[in-house]
N, C-alpha and C. Protein backbone atom coordinates (compact mmCIF):
# COMPACT_ATOMS: atom_id res chain seq x y z
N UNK A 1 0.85 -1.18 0.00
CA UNK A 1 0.00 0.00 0.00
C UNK A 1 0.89 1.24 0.00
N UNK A 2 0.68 1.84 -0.82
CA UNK A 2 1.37 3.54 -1.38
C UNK A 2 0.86 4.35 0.37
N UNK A 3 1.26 5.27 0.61
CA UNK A 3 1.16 6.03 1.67
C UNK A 3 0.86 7.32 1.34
N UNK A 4 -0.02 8.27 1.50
CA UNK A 4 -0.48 9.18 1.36
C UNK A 4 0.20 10.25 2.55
N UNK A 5 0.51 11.16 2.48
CA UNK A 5 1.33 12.05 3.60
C UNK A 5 1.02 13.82 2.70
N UNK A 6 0.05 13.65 3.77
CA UNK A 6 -0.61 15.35 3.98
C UNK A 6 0.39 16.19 4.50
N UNK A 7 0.77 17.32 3.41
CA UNK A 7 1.49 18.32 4.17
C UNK A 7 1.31 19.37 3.14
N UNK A 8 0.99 20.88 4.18
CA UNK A 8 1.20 22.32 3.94
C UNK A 8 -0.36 22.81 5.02
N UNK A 9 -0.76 24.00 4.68
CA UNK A 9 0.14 24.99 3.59
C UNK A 9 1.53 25.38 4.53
N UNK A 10 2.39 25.31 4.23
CA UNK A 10 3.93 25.71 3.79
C UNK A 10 4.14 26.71 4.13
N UNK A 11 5.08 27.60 4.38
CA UNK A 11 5.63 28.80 4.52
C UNK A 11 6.15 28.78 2.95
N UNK A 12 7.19 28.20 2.39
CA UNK A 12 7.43 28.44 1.35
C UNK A 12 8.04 26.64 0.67
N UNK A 13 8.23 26.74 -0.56
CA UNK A 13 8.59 25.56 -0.91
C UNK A 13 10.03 24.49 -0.37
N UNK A 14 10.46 25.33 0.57
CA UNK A 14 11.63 24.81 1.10
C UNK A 14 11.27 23.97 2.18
N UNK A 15 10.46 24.58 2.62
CA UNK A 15 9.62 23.64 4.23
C UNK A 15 8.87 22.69 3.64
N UNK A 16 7.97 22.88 2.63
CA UNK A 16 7.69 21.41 2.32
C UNK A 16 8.16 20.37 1.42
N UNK A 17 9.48 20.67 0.93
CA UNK A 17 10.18 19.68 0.47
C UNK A 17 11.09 19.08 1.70
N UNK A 18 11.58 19.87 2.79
CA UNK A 18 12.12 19.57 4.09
C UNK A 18 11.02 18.27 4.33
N UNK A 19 9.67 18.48 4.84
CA UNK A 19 8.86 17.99 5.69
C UNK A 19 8.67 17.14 4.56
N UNK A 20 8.81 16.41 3.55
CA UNK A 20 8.29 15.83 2.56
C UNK A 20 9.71 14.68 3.07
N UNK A 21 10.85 15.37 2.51
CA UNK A 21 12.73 14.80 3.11
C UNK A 21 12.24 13.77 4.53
N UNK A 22 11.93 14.66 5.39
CA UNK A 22 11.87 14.04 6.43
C UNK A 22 10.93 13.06 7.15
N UNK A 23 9.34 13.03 6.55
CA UNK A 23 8.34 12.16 6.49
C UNK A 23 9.32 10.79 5.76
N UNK A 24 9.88 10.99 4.97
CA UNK A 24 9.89 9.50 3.88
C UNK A 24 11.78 9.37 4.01
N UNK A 25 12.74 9.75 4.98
CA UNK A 25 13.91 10.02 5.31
C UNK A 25 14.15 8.85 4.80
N UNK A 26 13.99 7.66 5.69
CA UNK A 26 13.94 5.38 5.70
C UNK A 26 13.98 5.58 4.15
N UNK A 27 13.02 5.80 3.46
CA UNK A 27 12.46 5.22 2.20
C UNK A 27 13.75 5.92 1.29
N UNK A 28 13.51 7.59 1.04
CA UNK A 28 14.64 8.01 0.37
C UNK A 28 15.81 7.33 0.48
N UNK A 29 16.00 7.31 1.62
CA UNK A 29 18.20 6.70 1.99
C UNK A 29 17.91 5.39 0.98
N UNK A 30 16.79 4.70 1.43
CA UNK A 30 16.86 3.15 0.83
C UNK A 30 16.95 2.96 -0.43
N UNK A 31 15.85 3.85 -1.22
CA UNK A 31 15.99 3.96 -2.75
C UNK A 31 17.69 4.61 -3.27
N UNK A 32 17.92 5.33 -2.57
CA UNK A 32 18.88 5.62 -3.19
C UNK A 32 20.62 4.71 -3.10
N UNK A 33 20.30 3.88 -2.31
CA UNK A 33 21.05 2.79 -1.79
C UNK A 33 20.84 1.66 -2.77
N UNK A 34 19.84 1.64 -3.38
CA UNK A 34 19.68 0.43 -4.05
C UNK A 34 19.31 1.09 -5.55
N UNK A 35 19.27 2.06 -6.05
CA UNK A 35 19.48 2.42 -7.12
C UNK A 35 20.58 2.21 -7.96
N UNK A 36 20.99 1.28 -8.69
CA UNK A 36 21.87 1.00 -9.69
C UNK A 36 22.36 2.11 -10.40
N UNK A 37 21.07 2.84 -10.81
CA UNK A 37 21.84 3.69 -12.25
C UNK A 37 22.34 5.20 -11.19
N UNK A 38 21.58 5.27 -9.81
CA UNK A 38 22.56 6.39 -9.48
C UNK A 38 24.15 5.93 -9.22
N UNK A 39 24.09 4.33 -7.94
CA UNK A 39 25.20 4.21 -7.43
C UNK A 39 26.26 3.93 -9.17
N UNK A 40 26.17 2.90 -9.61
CA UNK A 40 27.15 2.91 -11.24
C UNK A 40 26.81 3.75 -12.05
N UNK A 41 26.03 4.59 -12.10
CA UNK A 41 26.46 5.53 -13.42
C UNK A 41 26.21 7.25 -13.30
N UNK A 42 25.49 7.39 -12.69
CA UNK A 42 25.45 8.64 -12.23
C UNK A 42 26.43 9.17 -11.06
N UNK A 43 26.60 8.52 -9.86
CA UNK A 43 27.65 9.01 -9.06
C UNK A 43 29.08 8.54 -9.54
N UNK A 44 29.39 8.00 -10.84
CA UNK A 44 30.82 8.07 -11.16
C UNK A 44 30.96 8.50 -11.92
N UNK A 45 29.56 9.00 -12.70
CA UNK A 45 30.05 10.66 -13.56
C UNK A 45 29.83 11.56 -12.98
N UNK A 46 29.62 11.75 -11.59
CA UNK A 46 30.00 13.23 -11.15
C UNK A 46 30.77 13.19 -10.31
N UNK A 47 31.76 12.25 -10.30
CA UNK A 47 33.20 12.12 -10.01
C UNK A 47 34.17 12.41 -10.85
N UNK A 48 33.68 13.02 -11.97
CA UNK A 48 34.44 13.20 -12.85
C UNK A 48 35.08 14.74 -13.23
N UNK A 49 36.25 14.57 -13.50
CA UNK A 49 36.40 16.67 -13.73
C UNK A 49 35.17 17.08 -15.12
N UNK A 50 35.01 16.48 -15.82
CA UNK A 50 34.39 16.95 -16.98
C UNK A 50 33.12 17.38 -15.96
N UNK A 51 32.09 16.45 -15.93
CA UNK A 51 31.39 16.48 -15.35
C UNK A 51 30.63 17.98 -14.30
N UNK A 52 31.57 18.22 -13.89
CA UNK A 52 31.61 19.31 -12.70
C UNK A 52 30.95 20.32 -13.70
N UNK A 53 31.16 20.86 -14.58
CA UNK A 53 30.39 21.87 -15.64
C UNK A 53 29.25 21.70 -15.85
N UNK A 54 28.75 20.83 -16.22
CA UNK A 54 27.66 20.39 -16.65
C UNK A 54 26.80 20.32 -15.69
N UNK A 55 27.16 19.62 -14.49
CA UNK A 55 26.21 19.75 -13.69
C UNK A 55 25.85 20.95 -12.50
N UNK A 56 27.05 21.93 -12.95
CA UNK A 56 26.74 23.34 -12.03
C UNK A 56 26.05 23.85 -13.21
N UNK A 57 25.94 23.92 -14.53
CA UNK A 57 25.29 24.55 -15.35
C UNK A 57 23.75 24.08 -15.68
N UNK A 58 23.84 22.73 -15.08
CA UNK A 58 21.72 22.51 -15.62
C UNK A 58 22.02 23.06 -13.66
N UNK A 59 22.34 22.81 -12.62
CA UNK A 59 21.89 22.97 -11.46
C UNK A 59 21.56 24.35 -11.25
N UNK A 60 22.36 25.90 -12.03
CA UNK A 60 22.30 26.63 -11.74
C UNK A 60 21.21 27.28 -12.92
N UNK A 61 20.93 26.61 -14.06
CA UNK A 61 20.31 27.28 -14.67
C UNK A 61 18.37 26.89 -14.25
N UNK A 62 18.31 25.47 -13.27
CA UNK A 62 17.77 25.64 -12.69
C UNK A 62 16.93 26.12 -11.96
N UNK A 63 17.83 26.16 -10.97
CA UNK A 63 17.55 27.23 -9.81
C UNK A 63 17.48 28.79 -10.03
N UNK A 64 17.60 29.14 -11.51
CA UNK A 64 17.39 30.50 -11.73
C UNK A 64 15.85 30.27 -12.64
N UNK A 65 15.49 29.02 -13.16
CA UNK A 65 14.55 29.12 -13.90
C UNK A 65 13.19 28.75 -13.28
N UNK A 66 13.84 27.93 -12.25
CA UNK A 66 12.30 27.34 -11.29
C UNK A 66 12.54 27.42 -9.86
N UNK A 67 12.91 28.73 -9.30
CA UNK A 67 13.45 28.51 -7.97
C UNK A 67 12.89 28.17 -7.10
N UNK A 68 11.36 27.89 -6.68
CA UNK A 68 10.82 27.40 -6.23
C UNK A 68 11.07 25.31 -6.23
N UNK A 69 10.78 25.17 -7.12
CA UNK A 69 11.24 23.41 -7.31
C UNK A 69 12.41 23.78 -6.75
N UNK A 70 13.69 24.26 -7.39
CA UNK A 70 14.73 23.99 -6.75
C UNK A 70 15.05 24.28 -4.95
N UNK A 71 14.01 25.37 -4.75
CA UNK A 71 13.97 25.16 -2.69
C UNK A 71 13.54 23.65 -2.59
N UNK A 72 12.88 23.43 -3.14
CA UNK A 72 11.74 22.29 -2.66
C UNK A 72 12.87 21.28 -2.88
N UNK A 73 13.75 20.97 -3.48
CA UNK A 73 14.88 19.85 -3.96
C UNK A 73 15.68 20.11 -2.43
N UNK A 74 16.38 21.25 -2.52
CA UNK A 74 17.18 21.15 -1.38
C UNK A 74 16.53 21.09 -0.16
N UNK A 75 15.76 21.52 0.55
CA UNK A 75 14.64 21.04 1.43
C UNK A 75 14.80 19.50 1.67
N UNK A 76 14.35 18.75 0.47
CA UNK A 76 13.96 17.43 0.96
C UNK A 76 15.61 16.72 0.80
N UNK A 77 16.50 17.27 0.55
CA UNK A 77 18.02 16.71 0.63
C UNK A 77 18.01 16.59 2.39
N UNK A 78 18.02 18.48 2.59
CA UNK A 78 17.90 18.73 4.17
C UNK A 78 17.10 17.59 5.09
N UNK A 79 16.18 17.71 4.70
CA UNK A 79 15.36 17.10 5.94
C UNK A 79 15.85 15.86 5.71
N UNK A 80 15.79 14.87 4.66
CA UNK A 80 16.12 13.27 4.74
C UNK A 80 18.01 13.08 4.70
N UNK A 81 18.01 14.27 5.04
CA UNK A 81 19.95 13.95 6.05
C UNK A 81 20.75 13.51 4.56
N UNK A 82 20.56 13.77 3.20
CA UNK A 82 21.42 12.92 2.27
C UNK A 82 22.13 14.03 1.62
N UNK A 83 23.29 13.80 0.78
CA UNK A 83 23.68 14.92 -0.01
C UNK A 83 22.76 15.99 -1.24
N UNK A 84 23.12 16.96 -1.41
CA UNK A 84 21.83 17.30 -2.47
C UNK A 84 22.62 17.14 -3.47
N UNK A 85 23.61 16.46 -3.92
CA UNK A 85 24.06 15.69 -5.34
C UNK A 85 23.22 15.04 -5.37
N UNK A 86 23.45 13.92 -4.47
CA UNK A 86 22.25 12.85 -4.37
C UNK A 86 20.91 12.55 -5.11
N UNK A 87 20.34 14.02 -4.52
CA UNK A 87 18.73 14.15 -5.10
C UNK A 87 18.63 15.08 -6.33
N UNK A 88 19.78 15.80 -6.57
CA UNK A 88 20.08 16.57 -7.53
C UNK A 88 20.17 15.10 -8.95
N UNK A 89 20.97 14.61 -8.59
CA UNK A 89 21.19 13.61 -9.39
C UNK A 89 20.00 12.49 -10.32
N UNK A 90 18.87 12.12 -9.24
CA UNK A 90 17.69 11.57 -9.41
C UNK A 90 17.17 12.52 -10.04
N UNK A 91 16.76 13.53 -9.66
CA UNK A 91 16.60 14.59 -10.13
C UNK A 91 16.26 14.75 -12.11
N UNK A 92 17.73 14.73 -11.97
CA UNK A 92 17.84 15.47 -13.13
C UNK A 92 18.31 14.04 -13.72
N UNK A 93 18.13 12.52 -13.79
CA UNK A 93 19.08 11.20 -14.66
C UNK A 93 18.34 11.21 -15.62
N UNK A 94 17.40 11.84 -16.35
CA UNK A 94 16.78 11.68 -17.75
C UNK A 94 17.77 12.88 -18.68
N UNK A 95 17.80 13.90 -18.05
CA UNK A 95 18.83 14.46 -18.63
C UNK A 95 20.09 14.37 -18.81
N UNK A 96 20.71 13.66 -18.01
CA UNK A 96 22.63 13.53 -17.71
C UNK A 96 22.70 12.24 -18.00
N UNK A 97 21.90 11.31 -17.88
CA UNK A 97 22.24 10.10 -18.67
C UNK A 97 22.36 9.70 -20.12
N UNK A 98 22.02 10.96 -21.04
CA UNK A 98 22.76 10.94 -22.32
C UNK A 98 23.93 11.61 -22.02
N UNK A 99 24.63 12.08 -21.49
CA UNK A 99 25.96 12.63 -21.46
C UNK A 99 26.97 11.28 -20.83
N UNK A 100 26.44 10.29 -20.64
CA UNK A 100 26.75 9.49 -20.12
C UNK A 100 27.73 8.27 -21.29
N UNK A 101 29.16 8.35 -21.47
CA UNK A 101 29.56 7.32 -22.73
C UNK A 101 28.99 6.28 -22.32
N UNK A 102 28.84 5.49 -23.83
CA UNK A 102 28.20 3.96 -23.77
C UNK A 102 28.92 3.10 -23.00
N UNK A 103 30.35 3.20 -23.23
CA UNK A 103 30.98 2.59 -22.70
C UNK A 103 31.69 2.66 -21.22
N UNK A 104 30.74 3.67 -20.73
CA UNK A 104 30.86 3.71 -18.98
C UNK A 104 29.95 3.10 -18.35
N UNK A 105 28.61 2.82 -18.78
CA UNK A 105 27.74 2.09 -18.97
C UNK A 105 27.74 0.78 -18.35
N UNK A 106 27.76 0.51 -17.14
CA UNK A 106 27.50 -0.91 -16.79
C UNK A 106 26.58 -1.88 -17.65
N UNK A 107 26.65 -3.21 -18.29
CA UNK A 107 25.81 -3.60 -18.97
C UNK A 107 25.00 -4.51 -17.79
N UNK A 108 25.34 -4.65 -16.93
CA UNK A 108 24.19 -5.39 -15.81
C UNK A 108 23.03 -4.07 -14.72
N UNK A 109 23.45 -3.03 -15.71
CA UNK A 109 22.89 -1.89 -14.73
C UNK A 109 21.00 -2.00 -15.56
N UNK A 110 20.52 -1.66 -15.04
CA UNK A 110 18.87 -1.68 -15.88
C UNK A 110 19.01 0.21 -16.26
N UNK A 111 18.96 0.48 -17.37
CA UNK A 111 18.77 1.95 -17.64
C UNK A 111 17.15 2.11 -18.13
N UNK A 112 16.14 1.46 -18.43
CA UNK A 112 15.13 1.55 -18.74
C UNK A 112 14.43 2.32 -17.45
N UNK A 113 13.64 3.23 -17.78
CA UNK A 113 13.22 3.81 -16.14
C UNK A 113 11.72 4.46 -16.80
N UNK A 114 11.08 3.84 -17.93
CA UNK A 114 9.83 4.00 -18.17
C UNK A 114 8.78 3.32 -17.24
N UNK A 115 7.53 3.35 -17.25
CA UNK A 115 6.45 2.39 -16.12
C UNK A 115 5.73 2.15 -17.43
N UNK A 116 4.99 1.63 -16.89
CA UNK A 116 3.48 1.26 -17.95
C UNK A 116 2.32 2.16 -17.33
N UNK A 117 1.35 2.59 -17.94
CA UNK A 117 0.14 3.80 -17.38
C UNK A 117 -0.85 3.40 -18.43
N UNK A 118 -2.18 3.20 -17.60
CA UNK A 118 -3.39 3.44 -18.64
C UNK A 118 -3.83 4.68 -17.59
N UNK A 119 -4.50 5.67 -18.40
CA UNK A 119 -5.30 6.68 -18.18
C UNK A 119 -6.50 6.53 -19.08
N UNK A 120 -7.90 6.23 -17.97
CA UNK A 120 -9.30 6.26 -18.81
C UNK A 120 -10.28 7.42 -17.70
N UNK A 121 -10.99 8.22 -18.75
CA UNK A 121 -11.06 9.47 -18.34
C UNK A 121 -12.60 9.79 -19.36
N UNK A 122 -13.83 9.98 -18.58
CA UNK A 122 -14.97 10.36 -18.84
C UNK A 122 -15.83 11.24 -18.05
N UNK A 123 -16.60 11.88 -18.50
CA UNK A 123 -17.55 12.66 -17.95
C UNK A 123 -18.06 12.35 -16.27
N UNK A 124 -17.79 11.12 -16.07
CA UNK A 124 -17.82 10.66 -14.37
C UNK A 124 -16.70 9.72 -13.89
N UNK A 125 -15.81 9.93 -14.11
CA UNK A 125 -15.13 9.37 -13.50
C UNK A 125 -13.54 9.58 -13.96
N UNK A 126 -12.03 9.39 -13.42
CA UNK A 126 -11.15 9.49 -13.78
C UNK A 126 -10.23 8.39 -13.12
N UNK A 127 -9.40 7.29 -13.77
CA UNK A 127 -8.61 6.18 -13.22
C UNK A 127 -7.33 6.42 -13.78
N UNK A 128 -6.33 6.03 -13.18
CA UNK A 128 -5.31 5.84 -13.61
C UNK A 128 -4.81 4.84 -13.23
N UNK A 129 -4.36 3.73 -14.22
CA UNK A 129 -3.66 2.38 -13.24
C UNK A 129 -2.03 2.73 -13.87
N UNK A 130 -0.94 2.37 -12.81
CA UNK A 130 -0.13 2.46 -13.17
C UNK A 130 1.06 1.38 -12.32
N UNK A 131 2.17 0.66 -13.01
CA UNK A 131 2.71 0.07 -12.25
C UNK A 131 4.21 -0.44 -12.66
N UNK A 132 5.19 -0.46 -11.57
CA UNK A 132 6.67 -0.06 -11.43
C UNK A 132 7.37 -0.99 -12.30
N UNK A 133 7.07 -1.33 -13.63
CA UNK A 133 8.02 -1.96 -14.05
C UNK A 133 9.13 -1.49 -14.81
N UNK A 134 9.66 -0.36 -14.05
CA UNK A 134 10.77 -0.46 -14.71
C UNK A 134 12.44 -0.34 -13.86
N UNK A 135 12.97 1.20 -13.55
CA UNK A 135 13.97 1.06 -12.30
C UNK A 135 13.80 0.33 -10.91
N UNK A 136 13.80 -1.12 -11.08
CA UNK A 136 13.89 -2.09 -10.01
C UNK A 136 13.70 -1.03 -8.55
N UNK A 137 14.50 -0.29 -8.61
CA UNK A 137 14.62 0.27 -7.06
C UNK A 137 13.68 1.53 -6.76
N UNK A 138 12.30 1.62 -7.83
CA UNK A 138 11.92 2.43 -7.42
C UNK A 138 10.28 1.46 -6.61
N UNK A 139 10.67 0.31 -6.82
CA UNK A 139 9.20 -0.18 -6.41
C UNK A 139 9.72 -0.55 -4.64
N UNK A 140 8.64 -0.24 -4.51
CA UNK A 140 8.67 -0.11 -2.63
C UNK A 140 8.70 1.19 -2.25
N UNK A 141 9.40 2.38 -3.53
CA UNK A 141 10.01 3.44 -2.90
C UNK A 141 9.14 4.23 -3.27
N UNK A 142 8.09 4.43 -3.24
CA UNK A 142 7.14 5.65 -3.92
C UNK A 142 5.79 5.68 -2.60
N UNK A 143 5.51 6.85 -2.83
CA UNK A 143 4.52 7.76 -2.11
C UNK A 143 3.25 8.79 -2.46
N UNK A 144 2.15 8.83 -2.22
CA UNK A 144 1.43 9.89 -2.78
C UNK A 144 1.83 11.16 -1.66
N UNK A 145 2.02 12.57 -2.27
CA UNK A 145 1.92 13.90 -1.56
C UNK A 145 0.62 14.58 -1.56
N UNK A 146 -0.12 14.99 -0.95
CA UNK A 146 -1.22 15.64 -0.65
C UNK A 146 -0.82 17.06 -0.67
N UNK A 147 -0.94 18.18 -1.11
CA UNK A 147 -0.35 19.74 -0.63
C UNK A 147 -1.63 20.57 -0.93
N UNK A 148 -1.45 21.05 0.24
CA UNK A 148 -2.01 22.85 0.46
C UNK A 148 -0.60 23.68 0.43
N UNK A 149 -0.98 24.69 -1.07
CA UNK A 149 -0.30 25.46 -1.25
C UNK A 149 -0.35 26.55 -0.02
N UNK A 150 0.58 27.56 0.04
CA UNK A 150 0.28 28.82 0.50
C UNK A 150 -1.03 29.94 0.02
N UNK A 151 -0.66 29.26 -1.30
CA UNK A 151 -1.48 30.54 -1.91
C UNK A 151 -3.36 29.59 -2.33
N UNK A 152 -3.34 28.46 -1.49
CA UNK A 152 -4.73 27.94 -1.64
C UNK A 152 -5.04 26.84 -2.64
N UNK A 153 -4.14 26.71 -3.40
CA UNK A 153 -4.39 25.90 -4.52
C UNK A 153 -3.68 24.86 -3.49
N UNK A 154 -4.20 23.03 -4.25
CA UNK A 154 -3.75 22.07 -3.58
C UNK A 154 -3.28 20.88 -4.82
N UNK A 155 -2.44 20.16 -4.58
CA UNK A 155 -2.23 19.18 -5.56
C UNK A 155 -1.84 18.01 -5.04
N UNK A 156 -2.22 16.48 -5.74
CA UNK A 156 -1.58 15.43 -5.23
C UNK A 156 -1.07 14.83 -6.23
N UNK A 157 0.01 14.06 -5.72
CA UNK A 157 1.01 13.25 -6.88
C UNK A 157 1.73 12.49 -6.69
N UNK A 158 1.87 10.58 -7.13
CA UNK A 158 2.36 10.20 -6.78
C UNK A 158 4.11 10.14 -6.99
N UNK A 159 4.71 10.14 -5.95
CA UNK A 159 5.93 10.49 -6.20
C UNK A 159 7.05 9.11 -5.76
N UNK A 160 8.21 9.53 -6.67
CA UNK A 160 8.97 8.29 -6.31
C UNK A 160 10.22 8.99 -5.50
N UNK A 161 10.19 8.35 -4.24
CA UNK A 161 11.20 8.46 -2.91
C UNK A 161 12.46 9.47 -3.58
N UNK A 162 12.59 11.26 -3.10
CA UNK A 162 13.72 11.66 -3.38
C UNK A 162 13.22 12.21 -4.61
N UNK A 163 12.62 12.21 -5.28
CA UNK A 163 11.91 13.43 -6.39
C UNK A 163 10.96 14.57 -6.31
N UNK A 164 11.44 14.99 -7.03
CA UNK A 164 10.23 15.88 -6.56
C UNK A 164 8.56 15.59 -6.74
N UNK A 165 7.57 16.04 -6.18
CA UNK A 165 5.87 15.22 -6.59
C UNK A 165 6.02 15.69 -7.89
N UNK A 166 6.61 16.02 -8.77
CA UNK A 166 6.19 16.13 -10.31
C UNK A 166 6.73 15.39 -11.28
N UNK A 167 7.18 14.07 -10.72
CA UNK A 167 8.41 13.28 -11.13
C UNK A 167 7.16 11.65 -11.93
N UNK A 168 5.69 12.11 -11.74
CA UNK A 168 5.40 10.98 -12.29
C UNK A 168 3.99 11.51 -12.36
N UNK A 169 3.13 11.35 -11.95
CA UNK A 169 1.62 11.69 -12.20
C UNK A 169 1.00 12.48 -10.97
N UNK A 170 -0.16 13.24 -11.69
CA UNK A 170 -0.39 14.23 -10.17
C UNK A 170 -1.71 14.61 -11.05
N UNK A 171 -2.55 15.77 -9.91
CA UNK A 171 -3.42 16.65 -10.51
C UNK A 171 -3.33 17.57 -9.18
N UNK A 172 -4.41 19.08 -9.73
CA UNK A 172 -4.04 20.34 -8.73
C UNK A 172 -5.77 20.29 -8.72
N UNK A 173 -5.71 21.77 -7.86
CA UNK A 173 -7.32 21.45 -7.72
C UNK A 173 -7.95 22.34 -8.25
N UNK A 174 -7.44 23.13 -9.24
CA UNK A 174 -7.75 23.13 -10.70
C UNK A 174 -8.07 22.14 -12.19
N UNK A 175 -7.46 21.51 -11.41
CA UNK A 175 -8.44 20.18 -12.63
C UNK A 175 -7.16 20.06 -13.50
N UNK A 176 -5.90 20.17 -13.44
CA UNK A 176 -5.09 20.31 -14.17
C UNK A 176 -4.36 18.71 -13.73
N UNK A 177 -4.56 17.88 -14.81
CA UNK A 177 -3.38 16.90 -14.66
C UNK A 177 -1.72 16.61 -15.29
N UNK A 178 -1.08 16.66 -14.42
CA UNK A 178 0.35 16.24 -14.59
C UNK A 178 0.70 14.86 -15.01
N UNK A 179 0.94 14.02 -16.01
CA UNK A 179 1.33 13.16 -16.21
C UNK A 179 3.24 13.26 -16.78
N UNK A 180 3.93 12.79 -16.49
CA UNK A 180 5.21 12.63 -16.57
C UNK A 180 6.06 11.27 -16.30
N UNK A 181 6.20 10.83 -17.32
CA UNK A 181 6.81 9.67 -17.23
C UNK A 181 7.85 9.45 -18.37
């Protein structure tokens, strides 16, 4: 059973990515412990001198373009005690894993990190079935977020341990659905 964890309204997006960090602290450390493509391929390309550019340049262009998400990233680094490479890293592995040579590439690593999703959607009713087959280490590790914004609006989304809630499917209470996969 997925876990639902109510939190806001917020002071600002830093407190509830903190309180988000720190509700699911166990779960984050664990996923990220048993994540393959961070531990072999993502944390030994940002061991790298090349590397170091690239990732102060999507981190900073970032945090100048969505500074809000980016409080909310370091927040939940803060509160669940881990590095914010770490979650920076999860973060952002759809992007930096093409910068990634083929041949650094563990071939026993799983790089597939798609799910399967049906969405059926009518005048009464809205379902979504969806289920973890793909990054081995994200099943066990996921959560639904519940939020009251500051500013009144609310959204829920299920999220996988150490991402941000916009990292897979959601809706606001505007009627607006997020799908991302």
């Amino acid at each position: 059973m997925v876990e639902i964890f109510e939190v806001g309204p917020c002071e600002n997006a830093y407190q509830m990515g903190f309180l988000i960090g720190q509700r699911f602290s166990n779960l984050i450390r664990s996923r990220l412990a048993r994540d393959l493509i961070l531990q072999n391929q993502l944390l030994q390309f940002a061991g790298t001198p090349e590397s170091r550019s690239f990732i102060e340049a999507i981190s900073e262009n970032n945090r100048n373009k969505f500074p809000r998400y980016w409080d909310e990233l370091l927040g939940t680094a803060a509160g669940c005690g881990v590095p914010v490479l770490e979650i920076i890293l999860i973060n952002f592995r759809k992007e930096i894993l093409p910068f990634i040579s083929k041949t650094e590439i563990s071939s026993n690593v799983d790089t597939a990190d798609d799910c399967s999703d049906v969405l059926v959607v009518n005048d009464s009713m809205a379902i979504a079935a969806h289920n973890e087959d793909a990054n081995a280490a994200l099943v066990g590790h996921t959560y639904v977020i519940k939020c009251e914004l500051s500013n009144g609006l609310s959204f829920m989304a299920y999220t996988y341990a150490g991402e941000l809630p916009s990292c897979a499917f959601g809706f606001n209470s505007n009627g607006l659905v997020n799908y991302k996969e």
